[in-house]
Protein backbone atom coordinates (compact mmCIF):
# COMPACT_ATOMS: atom_id res chain seq x y z
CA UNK A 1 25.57 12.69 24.98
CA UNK A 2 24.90 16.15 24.24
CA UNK A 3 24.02 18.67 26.98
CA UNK A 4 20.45 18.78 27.02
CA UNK A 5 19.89 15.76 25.43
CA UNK A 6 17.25 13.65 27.31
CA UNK A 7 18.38 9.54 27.96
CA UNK A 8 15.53 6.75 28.20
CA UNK A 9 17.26 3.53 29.55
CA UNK A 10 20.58 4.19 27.73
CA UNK A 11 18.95 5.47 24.63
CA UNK A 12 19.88 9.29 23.75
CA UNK A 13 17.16 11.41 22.52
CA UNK A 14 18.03 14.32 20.46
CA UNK A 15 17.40 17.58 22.99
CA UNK A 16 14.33 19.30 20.13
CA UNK A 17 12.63 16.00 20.36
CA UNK A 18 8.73 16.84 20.85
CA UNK A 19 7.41 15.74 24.58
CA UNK A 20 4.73 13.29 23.08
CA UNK A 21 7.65 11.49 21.66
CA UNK A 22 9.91 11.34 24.97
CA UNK A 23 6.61 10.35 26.88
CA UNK A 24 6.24 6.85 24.40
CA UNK A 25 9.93 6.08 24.39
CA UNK A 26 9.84 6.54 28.37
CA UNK A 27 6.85 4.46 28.75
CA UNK A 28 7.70 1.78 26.73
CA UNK A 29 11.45 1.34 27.81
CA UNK A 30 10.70 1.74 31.53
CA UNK A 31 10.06 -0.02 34.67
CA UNK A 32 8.07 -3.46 34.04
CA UNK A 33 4.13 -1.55 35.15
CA UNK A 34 5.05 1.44 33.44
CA UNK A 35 6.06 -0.59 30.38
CA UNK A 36 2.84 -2.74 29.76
CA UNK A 37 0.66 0.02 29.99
CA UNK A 38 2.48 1.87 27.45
CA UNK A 39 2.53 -1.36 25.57
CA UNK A 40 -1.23 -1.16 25.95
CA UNK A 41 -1.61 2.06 24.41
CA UNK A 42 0.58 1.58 21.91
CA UNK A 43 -1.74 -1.75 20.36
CA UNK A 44 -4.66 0.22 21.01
CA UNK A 45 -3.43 2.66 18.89
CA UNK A 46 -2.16 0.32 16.22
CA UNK A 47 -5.18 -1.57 16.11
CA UNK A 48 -6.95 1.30 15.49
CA UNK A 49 -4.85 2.21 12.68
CA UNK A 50 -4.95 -0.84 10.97
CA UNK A 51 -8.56 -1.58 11.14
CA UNK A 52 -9.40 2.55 9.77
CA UNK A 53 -6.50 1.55 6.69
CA UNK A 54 -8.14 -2.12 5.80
CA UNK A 55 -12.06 -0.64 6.02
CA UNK A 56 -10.32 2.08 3.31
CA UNK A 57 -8.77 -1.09 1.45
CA UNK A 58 -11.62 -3.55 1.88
CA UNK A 59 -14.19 -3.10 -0.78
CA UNK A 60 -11.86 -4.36 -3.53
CA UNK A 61 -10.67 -7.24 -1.17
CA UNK A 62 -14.47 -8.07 0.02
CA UNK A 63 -12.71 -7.99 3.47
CA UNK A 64 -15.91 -7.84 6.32
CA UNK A 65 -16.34 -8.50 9.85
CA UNK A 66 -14.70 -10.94 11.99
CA UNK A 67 -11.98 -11.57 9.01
CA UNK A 68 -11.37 -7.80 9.03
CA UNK A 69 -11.27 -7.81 12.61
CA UNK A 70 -8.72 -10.60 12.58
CA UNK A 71 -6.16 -8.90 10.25
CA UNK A 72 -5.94 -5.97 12.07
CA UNK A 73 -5.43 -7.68 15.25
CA UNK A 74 -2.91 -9.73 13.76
CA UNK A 75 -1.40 -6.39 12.04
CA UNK A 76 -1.19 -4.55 15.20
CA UNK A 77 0.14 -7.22 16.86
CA UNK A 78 3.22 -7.79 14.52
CA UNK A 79 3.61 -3.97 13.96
CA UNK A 80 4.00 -3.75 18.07
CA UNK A 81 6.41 -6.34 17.98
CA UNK A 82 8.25 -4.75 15.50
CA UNK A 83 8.56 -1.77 17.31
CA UNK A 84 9.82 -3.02 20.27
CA UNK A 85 12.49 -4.67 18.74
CA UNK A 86 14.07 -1.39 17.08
CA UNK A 87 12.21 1.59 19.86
CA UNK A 88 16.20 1.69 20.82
CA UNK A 89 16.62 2.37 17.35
CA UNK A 90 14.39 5.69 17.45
CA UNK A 91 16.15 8.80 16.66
CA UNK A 92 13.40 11.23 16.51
CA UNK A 93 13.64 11.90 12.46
CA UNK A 94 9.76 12.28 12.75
CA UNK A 95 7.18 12.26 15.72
CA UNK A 96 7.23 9.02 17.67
CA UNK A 97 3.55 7.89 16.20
CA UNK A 98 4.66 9.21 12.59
CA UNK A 99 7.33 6.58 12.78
CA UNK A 100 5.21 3.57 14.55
CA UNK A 101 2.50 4.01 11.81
CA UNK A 102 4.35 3.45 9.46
CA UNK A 103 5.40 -0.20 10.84
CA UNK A 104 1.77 -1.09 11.14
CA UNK A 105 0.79 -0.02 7.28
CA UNK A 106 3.63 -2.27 6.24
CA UNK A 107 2.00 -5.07 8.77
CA UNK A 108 -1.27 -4.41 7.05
CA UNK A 109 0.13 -4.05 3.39
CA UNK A 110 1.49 -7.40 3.98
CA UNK A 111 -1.14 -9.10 5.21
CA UNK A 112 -3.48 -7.91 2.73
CA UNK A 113 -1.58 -9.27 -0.22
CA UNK A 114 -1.09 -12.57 1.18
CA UNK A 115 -4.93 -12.97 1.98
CA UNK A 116 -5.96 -11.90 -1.45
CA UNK A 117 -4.32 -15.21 -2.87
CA UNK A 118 -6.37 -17.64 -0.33
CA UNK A 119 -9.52 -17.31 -2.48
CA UNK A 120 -8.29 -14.60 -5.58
CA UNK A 121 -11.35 -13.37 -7.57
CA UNK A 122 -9.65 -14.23 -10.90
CA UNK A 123 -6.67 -16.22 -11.76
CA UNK A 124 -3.34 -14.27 -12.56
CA UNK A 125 -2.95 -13.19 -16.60
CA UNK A 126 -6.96 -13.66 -17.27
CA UNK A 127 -6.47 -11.05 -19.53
CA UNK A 128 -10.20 -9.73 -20.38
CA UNK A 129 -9.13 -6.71 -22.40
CA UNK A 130 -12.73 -6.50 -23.60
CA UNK A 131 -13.12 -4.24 -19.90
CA UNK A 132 -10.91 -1.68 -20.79
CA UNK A 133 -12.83 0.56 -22.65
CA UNK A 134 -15.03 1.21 -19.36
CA UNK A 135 -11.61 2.71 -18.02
CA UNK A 136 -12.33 5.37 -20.54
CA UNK A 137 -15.65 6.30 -20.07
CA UNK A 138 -16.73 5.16 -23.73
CA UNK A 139 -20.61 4.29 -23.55
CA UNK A 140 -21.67 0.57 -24.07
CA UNK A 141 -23.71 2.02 -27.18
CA UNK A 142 -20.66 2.32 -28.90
CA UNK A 143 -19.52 -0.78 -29.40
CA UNK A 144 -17.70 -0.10 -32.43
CA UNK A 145 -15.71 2.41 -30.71
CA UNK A 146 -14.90 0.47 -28.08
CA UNK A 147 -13.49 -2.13 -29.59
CA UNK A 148 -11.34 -0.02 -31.56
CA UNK A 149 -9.71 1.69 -28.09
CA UNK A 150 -9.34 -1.98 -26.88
CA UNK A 151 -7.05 -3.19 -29.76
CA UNK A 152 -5.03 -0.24 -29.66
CA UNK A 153 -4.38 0.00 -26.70
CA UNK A 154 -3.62 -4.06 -25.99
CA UNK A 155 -1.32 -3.19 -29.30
CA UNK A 156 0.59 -0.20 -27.28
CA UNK A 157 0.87 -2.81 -23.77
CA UNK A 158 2.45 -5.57 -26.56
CA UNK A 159 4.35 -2.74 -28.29
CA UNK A 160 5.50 -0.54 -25.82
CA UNK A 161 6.15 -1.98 -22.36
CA UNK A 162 8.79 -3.98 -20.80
CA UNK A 163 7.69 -7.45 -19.85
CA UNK A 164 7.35 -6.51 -16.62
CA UNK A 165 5.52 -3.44 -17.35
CA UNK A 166 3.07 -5.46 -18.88
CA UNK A 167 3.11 -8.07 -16.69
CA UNK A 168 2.39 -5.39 -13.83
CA UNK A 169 -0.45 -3.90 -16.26
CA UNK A 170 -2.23 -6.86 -17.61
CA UNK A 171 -2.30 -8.05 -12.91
CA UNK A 172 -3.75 -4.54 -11.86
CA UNK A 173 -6.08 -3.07 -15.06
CA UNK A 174 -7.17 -6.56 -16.44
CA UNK A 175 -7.16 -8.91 -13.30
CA UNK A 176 -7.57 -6.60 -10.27
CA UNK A 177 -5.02 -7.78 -8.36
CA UNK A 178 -4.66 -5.07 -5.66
CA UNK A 179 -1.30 -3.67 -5.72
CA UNK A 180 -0.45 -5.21 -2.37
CA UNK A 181 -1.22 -8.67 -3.26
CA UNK A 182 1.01 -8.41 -6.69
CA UNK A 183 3.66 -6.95 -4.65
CA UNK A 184 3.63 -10.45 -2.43
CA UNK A 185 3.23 -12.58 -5.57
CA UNK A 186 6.43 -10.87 -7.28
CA UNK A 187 8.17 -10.63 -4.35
CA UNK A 188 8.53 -6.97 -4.78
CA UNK A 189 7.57 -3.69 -2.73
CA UNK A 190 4.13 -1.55 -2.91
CA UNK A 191 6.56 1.44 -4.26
CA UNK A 192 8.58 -0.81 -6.63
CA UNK A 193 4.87 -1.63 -8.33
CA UNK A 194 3.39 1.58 -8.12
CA UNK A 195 6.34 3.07 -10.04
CA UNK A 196 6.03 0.06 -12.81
CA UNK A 197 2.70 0.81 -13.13
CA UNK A 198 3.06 4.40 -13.66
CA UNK A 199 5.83 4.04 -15.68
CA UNK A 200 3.81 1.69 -17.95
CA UNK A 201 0.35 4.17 -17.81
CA UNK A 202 2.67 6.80 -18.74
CA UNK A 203 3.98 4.97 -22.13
CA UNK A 204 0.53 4.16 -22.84
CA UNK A 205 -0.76 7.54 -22.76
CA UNK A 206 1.24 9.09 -24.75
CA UNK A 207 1.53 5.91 -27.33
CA UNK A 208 -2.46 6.45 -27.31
CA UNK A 209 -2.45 10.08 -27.64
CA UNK A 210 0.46 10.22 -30.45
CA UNK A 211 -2.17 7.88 -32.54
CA UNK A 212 -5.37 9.61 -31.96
CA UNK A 213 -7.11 7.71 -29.68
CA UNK A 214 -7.32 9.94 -26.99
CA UNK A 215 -7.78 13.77 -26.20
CA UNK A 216 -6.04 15.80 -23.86
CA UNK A 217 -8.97 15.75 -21.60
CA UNK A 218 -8.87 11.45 -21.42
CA UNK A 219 -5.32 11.36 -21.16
CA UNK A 220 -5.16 13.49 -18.35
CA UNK A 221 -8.10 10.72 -16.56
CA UNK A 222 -6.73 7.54 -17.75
């Protein structure tokens, strides 16, 4: 142990660590009264985390009331539990309740996706490209128009992306699927998906662009 450095039931601490930090990793690693309430703290915290990140999520998911109120619970619960089993792990890389939110997004991330597919909205690979153009912000009125942008750009998804490009395309743009819940059906990662879908968005655009169908000005917003 370095001089300096403070030690929380065997677990060194680097000496810069920030006091808020040492004050969680004490009270959660230390005698049995002290322990629970920092236990306590720590779910109230959580909880209120997850229930402030699946209100933000919930209008696409149609998540309300009691069900909301049970998914948060159940994140905060299974973040906590997390945490406990790796606090001895905690090196101080970031504040103390920089690194625990993160285990609780992940909780709710998780249990997101996996509700979604109880009761989805739409069955996977519906495919309704007749919605796209509404993406654009072409007017109903011109139909014509619209059905143009539609075929070219369901020609640059066929054209241009990888399979799974597409398939990640075609789940989010066409079917809403919420990024989360295709992450748990293709037993991927909410980064892994977000980069596939930029990567695909990114092809299309400029595909789009090189044939005329869109300005600098709709490029930039699609």
């Amino acid at each position: 142990m370095m001089p300096g450095d403070p030690a929380v039931d065997g677990i060194t601490l680097p000496a810069d660590l920030d006091a808020d930090s040492v004050t969680w990793v004490r009270s959660l690693t230390g005698p049995a009264a002290q322990r629970a309430a920092g236990l306590a703290r720590l779910h109230e915290m959580l909880l209120r985390i997850a229930h402030s990140e699946l209100r933000r999520r919930s209008g696409r998911l149609r998540i309300t009331g009691p069900e909301l109120d049970d998914l948060a619970y159940q994140a905060a619960a299974d973040a906590l539990l997390a945490i406990m089993a790796k606090v001895g792990q905690f090196r101080g890389d970031s504040r103390f309740t920089t690194w625990a939110y993160k285990f609780v997004i992940f909780e709710v991330s998780a249990k997101v996706g996996r509700h979604f597919w109880v009761n989805p909205p739409v069955p996977m690979d519906a495919e309704d490209w007749d919605q796209l153009p509404d993406r654009f912000g072409l007017e109903p009125a011109r139909e014509a128009e619209r059905r143009e942008l539609a075929s070219a750009v369901r020609r640059a998804v066929d054209e241009q992306l990888t399979p799974r490009q597409r398939q990640v395309f075609v789940a989010i743009v066409l079917d809403g699927v919420p990024l989360d819940a295709l992450a748990v059906k293709l037993g991927s990662t909410r980064n892994a998906i977000y980069k596939t879908m930029f990567d695909a968005r990114r092809k299309l655009r400029a595909a789009l662009a090189a044939n005329g169908y869109l300005d600098d000005q709709t490029s930039r917003r699609t």
